[in-house]
C-alpha atoms as a PDB file:
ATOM      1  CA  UNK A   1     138.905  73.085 151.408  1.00  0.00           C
ATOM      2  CA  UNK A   2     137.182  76.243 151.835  1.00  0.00           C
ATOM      3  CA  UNK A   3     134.765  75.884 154.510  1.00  0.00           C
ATOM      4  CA  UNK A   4     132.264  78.869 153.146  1.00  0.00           C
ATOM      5  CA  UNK A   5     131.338  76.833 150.646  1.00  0.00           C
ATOM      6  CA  UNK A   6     127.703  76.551 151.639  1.00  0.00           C
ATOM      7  CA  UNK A   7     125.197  78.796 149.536  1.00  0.00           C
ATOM      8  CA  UNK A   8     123.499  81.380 151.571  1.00  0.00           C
ATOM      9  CA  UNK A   9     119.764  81.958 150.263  1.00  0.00           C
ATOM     10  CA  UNK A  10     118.533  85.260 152.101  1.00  0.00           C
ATOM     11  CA  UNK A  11     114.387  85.041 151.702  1.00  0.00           C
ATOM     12  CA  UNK A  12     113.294  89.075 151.790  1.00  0.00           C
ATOM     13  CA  UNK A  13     114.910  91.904 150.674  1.00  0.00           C
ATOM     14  CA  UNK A  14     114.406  94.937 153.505  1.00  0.00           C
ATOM     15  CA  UNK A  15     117.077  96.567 155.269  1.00  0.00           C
ATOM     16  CA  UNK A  16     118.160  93.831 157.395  1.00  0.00           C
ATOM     17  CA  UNK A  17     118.236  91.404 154.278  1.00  0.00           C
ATOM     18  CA  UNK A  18     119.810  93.734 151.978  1.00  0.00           C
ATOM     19  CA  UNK A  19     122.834  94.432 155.294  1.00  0.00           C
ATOM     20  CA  UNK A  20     123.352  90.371 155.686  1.00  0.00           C
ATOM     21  CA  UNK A  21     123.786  90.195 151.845  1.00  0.00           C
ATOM     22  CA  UNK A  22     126.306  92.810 151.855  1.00  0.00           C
ATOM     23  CA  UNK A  23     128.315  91.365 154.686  1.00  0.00           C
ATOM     24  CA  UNK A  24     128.418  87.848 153.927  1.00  0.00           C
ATOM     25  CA  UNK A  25     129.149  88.680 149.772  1.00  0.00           C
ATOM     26  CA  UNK A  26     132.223  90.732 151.280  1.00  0.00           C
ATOM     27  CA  UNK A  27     133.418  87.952 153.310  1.00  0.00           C
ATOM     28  CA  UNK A  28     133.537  86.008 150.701  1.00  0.00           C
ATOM     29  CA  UNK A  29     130.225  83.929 150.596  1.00  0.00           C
ATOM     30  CA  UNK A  30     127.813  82.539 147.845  1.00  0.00           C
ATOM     31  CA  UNK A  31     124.696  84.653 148.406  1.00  0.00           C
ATOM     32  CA  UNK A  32     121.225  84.670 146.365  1.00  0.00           C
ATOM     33  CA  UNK A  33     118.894  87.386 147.967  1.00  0.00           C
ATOM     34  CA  UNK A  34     115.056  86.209 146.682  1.00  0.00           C
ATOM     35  CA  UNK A  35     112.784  88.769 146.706  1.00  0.00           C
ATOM     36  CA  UNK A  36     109.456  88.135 148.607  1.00  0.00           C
ATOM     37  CA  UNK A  37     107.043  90.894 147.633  1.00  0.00           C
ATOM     38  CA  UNK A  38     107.994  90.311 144.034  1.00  0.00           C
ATOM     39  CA  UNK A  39     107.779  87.206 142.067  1.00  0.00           C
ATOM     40  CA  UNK A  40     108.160  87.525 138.144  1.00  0.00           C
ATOM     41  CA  UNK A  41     110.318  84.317 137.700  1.00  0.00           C
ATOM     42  CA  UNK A  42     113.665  86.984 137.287  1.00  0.00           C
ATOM     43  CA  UNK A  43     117.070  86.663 138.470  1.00  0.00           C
ATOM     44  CA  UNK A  44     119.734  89.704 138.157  1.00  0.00           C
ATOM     45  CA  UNK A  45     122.775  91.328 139.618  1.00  0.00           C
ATOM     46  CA  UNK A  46     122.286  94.145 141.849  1.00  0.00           C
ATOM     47  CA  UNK A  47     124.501  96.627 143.839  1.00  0.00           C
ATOM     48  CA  UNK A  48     123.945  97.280 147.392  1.00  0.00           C
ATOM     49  CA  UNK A  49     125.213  99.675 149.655  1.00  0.00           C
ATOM     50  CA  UNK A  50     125.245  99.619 153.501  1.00  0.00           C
ATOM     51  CA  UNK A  51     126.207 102.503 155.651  1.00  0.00           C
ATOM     52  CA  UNK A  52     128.030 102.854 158.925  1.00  0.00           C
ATOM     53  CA  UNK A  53     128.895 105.220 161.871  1.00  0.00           C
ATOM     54  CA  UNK A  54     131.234 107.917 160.204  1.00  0.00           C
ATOM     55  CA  UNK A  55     129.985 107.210 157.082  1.00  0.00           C
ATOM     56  CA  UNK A  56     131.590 104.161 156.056  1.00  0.00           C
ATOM     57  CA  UNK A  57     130.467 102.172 153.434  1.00  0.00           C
ATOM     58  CA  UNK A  58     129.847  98.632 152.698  1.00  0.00           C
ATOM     59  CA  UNK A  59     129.116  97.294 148.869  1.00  0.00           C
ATOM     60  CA  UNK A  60     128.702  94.297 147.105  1.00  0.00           C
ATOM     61  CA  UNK A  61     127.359  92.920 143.678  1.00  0.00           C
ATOM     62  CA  UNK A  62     124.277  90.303 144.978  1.00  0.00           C
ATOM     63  CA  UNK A  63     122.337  88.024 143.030  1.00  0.00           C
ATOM     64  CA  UNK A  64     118.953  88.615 143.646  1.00  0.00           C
ATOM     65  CA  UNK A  65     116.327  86.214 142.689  1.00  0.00           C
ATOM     66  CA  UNK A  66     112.546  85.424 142.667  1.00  0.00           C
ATOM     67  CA  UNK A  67     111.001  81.956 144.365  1.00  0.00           C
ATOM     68  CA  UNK A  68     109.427  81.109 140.870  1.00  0.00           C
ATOM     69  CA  UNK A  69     113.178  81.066 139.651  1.00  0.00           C
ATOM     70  CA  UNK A  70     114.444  78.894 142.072  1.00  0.00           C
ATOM     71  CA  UNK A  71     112.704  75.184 141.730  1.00  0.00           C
ATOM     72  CA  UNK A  72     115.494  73.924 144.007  1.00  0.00           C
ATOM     73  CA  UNK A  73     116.768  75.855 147.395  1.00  0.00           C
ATOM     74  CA  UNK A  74     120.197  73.963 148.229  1.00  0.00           C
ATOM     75  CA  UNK A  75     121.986  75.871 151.150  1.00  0.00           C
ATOM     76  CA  UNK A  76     121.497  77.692 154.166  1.00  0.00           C
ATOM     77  CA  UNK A  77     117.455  79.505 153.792  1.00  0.00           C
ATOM     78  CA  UNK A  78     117.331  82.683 156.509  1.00  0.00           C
ATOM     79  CA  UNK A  79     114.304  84.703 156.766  1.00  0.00           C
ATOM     80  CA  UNK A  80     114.266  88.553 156.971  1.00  0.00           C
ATOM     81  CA  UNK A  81     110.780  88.819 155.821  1.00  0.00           C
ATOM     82  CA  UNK A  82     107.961  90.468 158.248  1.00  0.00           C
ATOM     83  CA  UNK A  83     106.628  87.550 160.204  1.00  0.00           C
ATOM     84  CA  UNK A  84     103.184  88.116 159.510  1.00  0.00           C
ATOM     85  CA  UNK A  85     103.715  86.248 155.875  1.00  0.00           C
ATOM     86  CA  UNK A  86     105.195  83.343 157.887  1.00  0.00           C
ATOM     87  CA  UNK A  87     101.839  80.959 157.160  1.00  0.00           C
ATOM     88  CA  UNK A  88     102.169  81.746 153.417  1.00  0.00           C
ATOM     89  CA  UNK A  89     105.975  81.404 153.029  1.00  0.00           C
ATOM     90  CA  UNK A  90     105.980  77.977 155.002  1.00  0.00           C
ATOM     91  CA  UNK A  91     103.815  76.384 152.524  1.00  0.00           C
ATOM     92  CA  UNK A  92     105.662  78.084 149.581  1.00  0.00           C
ATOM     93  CA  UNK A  93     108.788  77.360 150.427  1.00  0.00           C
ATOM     94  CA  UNK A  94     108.763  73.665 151.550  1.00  0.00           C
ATOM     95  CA  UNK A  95     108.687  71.645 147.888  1.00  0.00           C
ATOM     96  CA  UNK A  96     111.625  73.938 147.392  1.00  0.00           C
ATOM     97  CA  UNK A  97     114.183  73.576 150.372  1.00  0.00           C
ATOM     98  CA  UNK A  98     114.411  70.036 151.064  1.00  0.00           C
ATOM     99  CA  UNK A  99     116.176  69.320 154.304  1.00  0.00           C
ATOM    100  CA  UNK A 100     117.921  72.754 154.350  1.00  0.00           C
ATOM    101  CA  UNK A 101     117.622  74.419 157.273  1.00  0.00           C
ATOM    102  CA  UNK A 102     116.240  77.744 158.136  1.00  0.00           C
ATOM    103  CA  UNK A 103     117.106  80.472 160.128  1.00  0.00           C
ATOM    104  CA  UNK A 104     114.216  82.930 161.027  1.00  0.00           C
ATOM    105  CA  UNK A 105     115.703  86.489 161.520  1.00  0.00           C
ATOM    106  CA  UNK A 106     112.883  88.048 162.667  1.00  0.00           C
ATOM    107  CA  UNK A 107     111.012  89.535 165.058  1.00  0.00           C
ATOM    108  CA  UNK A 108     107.871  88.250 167.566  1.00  0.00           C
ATOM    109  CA  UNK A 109     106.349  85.482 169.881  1.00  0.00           C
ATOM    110  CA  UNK A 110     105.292  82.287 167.531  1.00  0.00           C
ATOM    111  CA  UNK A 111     107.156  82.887 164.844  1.00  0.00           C
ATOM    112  CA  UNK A 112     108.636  79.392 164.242  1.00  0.00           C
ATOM    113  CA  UNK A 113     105.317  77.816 164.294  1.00  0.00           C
ATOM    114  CA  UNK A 114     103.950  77.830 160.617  1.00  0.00           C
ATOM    115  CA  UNK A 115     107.583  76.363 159.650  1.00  0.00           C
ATOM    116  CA  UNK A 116     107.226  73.324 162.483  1.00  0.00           C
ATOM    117  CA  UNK A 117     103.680  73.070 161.735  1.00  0.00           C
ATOM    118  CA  UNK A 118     104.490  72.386 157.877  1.00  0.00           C
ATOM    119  CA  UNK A 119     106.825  70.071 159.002  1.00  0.00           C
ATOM    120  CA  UNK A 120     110.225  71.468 158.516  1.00  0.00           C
ATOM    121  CA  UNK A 121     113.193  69.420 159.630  1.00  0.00           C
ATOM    122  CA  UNK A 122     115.416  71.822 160.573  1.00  0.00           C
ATOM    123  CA  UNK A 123     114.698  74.858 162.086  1.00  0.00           C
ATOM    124  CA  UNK A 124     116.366  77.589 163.891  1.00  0.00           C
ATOM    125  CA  UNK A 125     115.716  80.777 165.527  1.00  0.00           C
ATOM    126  CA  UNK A 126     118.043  84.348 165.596  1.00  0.00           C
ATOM    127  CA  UNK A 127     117.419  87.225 168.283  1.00  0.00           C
ATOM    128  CA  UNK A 128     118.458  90.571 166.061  1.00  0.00           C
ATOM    129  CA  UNK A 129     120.716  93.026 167.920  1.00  0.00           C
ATOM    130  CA  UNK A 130     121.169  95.185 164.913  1.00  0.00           C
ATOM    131  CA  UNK A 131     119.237  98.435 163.157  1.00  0.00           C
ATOM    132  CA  UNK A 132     118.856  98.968 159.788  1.00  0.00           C
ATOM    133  CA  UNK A 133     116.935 101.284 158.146  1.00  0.00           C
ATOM    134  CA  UNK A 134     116.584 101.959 154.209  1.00  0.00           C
ATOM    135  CA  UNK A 135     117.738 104.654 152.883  1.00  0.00           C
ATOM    136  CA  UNK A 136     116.800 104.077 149.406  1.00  0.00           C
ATOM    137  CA  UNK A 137     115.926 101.203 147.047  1.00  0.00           C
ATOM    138  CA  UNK A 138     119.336  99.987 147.085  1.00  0.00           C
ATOM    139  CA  UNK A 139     121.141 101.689 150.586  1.00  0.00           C
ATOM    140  CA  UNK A 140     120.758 101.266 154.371  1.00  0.00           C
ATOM    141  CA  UNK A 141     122.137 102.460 157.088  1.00  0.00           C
ATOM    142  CA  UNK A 142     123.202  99.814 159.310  1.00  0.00           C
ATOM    143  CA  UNK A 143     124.135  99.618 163.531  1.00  0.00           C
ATOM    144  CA  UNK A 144     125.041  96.544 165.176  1.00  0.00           C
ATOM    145  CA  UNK A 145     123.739  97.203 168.923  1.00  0.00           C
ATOM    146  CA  UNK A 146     125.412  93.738 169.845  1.00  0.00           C
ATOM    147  CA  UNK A 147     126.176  89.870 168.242  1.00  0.00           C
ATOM    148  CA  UNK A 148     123.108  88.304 167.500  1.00  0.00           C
ATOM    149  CA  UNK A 149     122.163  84.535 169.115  1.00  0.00           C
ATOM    150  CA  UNK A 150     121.351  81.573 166.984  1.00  0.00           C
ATOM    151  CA  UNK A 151     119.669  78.679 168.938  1.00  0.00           C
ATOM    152  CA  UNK A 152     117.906  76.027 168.015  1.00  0.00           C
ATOM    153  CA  UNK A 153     113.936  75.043 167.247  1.00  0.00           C
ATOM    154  CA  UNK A 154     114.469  71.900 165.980  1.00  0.00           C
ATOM    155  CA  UNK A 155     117.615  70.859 164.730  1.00  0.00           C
ATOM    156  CA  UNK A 156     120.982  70.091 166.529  1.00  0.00           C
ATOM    157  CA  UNK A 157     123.988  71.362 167.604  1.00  0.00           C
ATOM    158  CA  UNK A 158     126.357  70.305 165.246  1.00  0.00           C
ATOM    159  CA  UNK A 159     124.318  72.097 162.313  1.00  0.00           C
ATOM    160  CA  UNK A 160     123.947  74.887 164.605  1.00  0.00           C
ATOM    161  CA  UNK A 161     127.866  75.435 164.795  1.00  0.00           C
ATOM    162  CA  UNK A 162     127.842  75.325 161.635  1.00  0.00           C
ATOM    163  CA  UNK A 163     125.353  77.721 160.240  1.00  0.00           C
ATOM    164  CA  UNK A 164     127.384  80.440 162.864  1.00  0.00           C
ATOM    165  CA  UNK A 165     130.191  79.933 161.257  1.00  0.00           C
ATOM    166  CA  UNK A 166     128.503  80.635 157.801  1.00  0.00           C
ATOM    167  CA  UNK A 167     126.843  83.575 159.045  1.00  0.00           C
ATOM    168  CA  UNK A 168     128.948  85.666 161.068  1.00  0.00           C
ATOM    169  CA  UNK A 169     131.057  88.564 159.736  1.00  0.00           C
ATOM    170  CA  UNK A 170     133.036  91.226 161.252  1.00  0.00           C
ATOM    171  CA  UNK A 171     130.249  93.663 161.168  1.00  0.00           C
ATOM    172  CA  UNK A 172     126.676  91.434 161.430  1.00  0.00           C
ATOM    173  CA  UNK A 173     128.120  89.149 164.390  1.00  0.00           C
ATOM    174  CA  UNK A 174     126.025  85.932 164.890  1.00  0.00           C
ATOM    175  CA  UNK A 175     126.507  83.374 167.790  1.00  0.00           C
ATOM    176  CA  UNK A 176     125.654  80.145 169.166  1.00  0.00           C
ATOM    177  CA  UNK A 177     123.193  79.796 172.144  1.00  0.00           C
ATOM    178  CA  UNK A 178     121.669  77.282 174.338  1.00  0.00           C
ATOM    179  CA  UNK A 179     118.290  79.321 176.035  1.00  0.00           C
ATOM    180  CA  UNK A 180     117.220  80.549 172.718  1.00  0.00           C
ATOM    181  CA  UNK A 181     113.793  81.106 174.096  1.00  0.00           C
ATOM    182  CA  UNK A 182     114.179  83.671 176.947  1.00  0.00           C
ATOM    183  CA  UNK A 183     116.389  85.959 174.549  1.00  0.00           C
ATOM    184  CA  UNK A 184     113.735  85.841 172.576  1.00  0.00           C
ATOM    185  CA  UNK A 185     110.980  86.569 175.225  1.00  0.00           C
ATOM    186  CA  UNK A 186     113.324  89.143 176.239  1.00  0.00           C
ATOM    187  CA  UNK A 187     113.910  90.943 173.209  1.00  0.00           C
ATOM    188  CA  UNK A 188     109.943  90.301 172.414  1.00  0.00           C
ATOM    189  CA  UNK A 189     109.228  92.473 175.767  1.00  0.00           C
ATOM    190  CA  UNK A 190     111.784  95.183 174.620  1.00  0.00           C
ATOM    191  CA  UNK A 191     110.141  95.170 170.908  1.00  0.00           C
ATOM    192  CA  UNK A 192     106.705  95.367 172.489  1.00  0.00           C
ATOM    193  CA  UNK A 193     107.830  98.821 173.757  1.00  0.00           C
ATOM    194  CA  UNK A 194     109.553 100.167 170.844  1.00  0.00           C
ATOM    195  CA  UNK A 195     107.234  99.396 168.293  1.00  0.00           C
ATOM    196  CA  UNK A 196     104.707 100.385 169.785  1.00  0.00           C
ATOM    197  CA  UNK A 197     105.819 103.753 171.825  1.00  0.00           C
ATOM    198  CA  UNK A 198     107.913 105.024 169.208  1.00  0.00           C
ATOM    199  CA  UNK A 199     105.593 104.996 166.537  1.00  0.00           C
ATOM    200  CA  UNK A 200     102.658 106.523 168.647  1.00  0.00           C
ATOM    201  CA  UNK A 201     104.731 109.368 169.546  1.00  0.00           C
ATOM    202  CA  UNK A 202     106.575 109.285 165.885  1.00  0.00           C
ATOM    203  CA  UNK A 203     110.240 109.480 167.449  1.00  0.00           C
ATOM    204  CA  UNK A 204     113.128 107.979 167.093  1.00  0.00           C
ATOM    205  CA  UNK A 205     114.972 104.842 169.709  1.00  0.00           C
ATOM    206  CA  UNK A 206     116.361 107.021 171.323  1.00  0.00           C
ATOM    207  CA  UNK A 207     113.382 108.091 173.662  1.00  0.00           C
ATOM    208  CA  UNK A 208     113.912 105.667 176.094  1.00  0.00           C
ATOM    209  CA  UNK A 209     116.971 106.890 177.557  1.00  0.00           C
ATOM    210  CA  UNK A 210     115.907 110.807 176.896  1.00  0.00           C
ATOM    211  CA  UNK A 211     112.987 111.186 178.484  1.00  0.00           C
ATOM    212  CA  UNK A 212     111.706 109.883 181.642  1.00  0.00           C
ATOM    213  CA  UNK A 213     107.820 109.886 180.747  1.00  0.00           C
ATOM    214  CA  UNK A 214     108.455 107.572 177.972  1.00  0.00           C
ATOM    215  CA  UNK A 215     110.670 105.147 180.329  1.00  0.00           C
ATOM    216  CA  UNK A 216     108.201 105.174 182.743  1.00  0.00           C
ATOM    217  CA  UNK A 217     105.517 103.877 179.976  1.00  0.00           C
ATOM    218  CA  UNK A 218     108.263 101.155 179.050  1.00  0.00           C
ATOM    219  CA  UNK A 219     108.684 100.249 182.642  1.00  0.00           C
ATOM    220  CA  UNK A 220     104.444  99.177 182.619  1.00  0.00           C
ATOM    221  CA  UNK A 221     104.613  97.620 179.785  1.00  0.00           C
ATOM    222  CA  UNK A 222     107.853  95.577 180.978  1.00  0.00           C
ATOM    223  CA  UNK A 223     106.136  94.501 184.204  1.00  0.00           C
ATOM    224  CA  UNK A 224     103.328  93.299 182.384  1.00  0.00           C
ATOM    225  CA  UNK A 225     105.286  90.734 179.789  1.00  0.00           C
ATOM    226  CA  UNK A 226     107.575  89.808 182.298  1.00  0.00           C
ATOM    227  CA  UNK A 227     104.530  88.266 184.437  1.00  0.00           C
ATOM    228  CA  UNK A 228     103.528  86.666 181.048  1.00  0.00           C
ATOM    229  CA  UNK A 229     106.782  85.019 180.460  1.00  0.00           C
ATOM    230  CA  UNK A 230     106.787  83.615 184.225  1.00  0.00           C
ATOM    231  CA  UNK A 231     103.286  82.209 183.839  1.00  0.00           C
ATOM    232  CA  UNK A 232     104.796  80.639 180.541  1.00  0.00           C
ATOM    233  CA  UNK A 233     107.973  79.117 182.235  1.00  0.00           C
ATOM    234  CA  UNK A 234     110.374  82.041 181.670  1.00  0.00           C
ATOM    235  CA  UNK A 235     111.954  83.450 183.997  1.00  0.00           C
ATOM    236  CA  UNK A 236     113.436  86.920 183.908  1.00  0.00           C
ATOM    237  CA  UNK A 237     113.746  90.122 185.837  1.00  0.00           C
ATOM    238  CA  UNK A 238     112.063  92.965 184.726  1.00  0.00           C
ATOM    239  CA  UNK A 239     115.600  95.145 186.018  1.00  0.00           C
ATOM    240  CA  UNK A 240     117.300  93.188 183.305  1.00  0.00           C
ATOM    241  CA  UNK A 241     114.478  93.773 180.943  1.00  0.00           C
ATOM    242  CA  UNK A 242     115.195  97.469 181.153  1.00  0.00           C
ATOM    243  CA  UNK A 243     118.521  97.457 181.398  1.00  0.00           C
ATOM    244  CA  UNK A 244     118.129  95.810 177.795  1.00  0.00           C
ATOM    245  CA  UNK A 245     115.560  98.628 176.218  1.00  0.00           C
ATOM    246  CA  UNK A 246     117.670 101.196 177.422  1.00  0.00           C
ATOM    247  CA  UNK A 247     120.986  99.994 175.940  1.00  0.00           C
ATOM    248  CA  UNK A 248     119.123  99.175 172.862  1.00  0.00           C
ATOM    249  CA  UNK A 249     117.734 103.306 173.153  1.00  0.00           C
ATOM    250  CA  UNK A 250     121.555 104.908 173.779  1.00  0.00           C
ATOM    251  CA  UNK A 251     122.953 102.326 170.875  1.00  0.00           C
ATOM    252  CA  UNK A 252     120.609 103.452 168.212  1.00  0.00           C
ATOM    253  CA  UNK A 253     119.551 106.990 168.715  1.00  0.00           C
ATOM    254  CA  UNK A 254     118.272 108.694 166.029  1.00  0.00           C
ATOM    255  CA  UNK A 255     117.145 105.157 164.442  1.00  0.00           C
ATOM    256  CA  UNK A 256     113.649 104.795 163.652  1.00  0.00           C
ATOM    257  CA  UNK A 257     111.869 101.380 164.522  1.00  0.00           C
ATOM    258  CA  UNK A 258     110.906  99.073 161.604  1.00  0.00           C
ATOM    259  CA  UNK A 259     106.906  99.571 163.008  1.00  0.00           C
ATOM    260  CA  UNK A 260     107.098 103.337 162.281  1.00  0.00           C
ATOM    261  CA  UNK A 261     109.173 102.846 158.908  1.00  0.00           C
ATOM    262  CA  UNK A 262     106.581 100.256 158.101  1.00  0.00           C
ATOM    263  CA  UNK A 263     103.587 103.065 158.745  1.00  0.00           C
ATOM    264  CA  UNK A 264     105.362 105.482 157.073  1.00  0.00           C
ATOM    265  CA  UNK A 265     105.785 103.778 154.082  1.00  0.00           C
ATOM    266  CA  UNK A 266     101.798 102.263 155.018  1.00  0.00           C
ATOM    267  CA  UNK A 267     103.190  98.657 155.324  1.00  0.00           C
ATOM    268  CA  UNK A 268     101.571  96.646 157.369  1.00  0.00           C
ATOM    269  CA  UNK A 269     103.779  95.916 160.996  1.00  0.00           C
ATOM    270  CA  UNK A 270     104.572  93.134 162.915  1.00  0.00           C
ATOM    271  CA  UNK A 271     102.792  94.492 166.091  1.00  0.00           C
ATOM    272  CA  UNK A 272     100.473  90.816 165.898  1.00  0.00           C
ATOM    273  CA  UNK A 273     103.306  89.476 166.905  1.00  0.00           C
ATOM    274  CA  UNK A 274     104.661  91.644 169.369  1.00  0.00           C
ATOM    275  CA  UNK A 275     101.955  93.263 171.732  1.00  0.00           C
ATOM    276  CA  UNK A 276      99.068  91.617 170.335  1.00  0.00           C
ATOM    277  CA  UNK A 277     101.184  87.885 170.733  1.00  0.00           C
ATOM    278  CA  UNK A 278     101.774  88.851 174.842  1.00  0.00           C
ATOM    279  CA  UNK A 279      97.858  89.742 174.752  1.00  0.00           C
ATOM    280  CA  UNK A 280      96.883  86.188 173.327  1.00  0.00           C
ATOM    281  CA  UNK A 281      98.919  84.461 175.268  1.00  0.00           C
ATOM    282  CA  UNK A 282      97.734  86.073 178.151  1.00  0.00           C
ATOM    283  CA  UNK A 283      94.408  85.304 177.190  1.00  0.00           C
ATOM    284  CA  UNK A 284      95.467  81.891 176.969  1.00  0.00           C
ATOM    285  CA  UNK A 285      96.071  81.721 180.189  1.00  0.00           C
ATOM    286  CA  UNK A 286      93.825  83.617 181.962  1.00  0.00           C
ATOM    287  CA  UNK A 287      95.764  86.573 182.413  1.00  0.00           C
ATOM    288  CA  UNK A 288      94.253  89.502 180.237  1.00  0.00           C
ATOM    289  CA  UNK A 289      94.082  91.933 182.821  1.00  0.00           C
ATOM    290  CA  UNK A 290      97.663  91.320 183.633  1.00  0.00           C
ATOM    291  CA  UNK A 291      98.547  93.142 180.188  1.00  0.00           C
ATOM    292  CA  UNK A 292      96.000  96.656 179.878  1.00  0.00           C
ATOM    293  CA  UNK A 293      98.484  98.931 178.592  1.00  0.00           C
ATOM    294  CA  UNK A 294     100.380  95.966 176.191  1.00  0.00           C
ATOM    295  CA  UNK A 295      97.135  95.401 174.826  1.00  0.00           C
ATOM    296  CA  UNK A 296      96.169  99.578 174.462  1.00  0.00           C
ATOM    297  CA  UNK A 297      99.483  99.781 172.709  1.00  0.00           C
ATOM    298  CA  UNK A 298      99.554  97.544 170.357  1.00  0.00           C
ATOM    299  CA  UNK A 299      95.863  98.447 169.593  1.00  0.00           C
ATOM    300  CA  UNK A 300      96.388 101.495 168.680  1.00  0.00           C
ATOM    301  CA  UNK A 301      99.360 101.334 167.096  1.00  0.00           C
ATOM    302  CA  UNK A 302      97.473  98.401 164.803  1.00  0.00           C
ATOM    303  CA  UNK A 303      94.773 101.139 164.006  1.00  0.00           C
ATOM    304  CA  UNK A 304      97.336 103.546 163.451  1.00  0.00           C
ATOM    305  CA  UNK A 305      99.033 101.583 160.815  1.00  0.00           C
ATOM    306  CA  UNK A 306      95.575 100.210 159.262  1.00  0.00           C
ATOM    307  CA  UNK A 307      94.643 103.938 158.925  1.00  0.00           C
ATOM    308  CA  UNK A 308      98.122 104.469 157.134  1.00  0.00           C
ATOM    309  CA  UNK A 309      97.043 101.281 154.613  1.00  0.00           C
ATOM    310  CA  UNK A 310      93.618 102.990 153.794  1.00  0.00           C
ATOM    311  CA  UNK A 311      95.332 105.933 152.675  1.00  0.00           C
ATOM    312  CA  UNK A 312      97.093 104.760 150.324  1.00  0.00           C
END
């Protein structure tokens, strides 16, 4: 029996959605990409492309759908939207999926909770450790920094297992793990730098392990979450934190982060869930002047990007 035999449904169709639906069609699995900004009841055939280091590329023939031409969602469901349309898709989505479970590829603090709050049964939560930036409507240009971890929200462990197995491919590696929660408070801290220093100065990942001014920015901020996250219950060192931001930098210099892509293109970000998240929660707990520069960041790269809306 052919143990791929699991339909993947990826919801969003950005540059990490369009990468996983390359991937996973090449490896030989049932894919359906739905489209989330567009939703005119369609469903066609399209042809992706994903490009590597040395200019090596990936293509594969995807059906992509809409969620008005879907009435029934009967697989695996994994979320590359931006987070911020979380509360929306939640309620959207659940007459649809049934007791499939979802995976939530995405970025930020909180990001599970619409999903648990609508009462999902199973739901499960993936760190990214990749870049991928568009390169047109159909192309992106792909980097795997390391394998991603898949842990669980609410679920178990068996399903877990099993989901890895349907998601990982030679070149976007997934993997089981057991302390979901600090990798993602981790790689929330690191985010909380990038997308917010990198789009302020409008430069590329690669900053961090360039220039010593900008690391020593990072290093603030880092101290700052990382007394968050303790407050909260998790521990970490901000050494390790560091160490993590500047292996990210070296692995993807010359990528752009999604925030700046997003203001570029005057999307709206995902920095409420990043350095305005740490803020709240810090708030929360009666920490807010733990987190000054965190919370100047993420301000002003939130009026940045509303200033990039309200020109277009």
């Amino acid at each position: 029996m052919n143990f791929y035999h699991k339909h993947l449904f990826i919801v969003g169709s950005g540059a990490i959605g369009k990468a996983l639906a390359v991937f996973l069609s090449q490896a030989g699995r049932k894919v359906t990409m739905i489209r989330g900004s567009v939703d005119d009841g369609r469903t066609t055939i399209r042809r992706f492309a994903v490009e590597m280091e040395k200019g090596v590329l990936h293509e594969a023939d995807v059906e992509v759908a809409t969620l008005n031409s879907l009435t029934e969602i009967d697989g695996i469901v994994v979320v590359a939207t931006k987070s911020f349309g979380n509360e929306k898709l939640a309620g959207t989505l659940k007459s649809k999926i049934g007791d499939s479970p979802l995976v939530l590829l995405q970025n930020g603090l909180g990001i599970e909770q619409p999903f648990l709050e609508h009462g999902y049964q199973y739901v499960y939560r993936c760190v990214l450790f990749v870049t991928s930036q568009s390169i047109d409507e159909v192309a992106v240009r792909f980097k795997p920094v390391a394998t991603c971890p898949v842990g669980i929200e609410h679920g178990d462990k068996e399903q877990l297992n099993n989901i890895v197995a349907h998601l990982n491919t030679p070149n976007f590696g997934f993997k089981r793990e057991v302390h979901i929660q600090h990798i993602v408070w981790k790689k929330a801290i690191i985010n909380c730098v990038f997308n917010s220093v990198c789009p302020l100065l409008e430069i590329d990942n690669g900053i961090f392990h360039r220039n010593p001014g900008a690391l020593k920015i990072a290093r603030r901020v880092i101290a700052e979450c990382t007394t968050i996250a303790h407050a909260k219950g998790i521990a970490m060192q901000p050494d390790d934190v560091e160490r993590g931001l500047v292996q990210i930098s070296r692995l993807s210099d010359g990528q752009t982060i999604s925030t700046l892509q997003d203001i570029r293109r005057n999307k709206r970000t995902e920095i409420e869930t990043l350095n305005a998240e740490i803020v709240r929660i810090a708030e929360q707990i009666h920490q807010q002047d733990a987190v000054r520069e965190t919370r100047l960041l993420g301000e002003l790269t939130k009026i940045k990007s509303e200033l990039a809306l309200k020109s277009t």
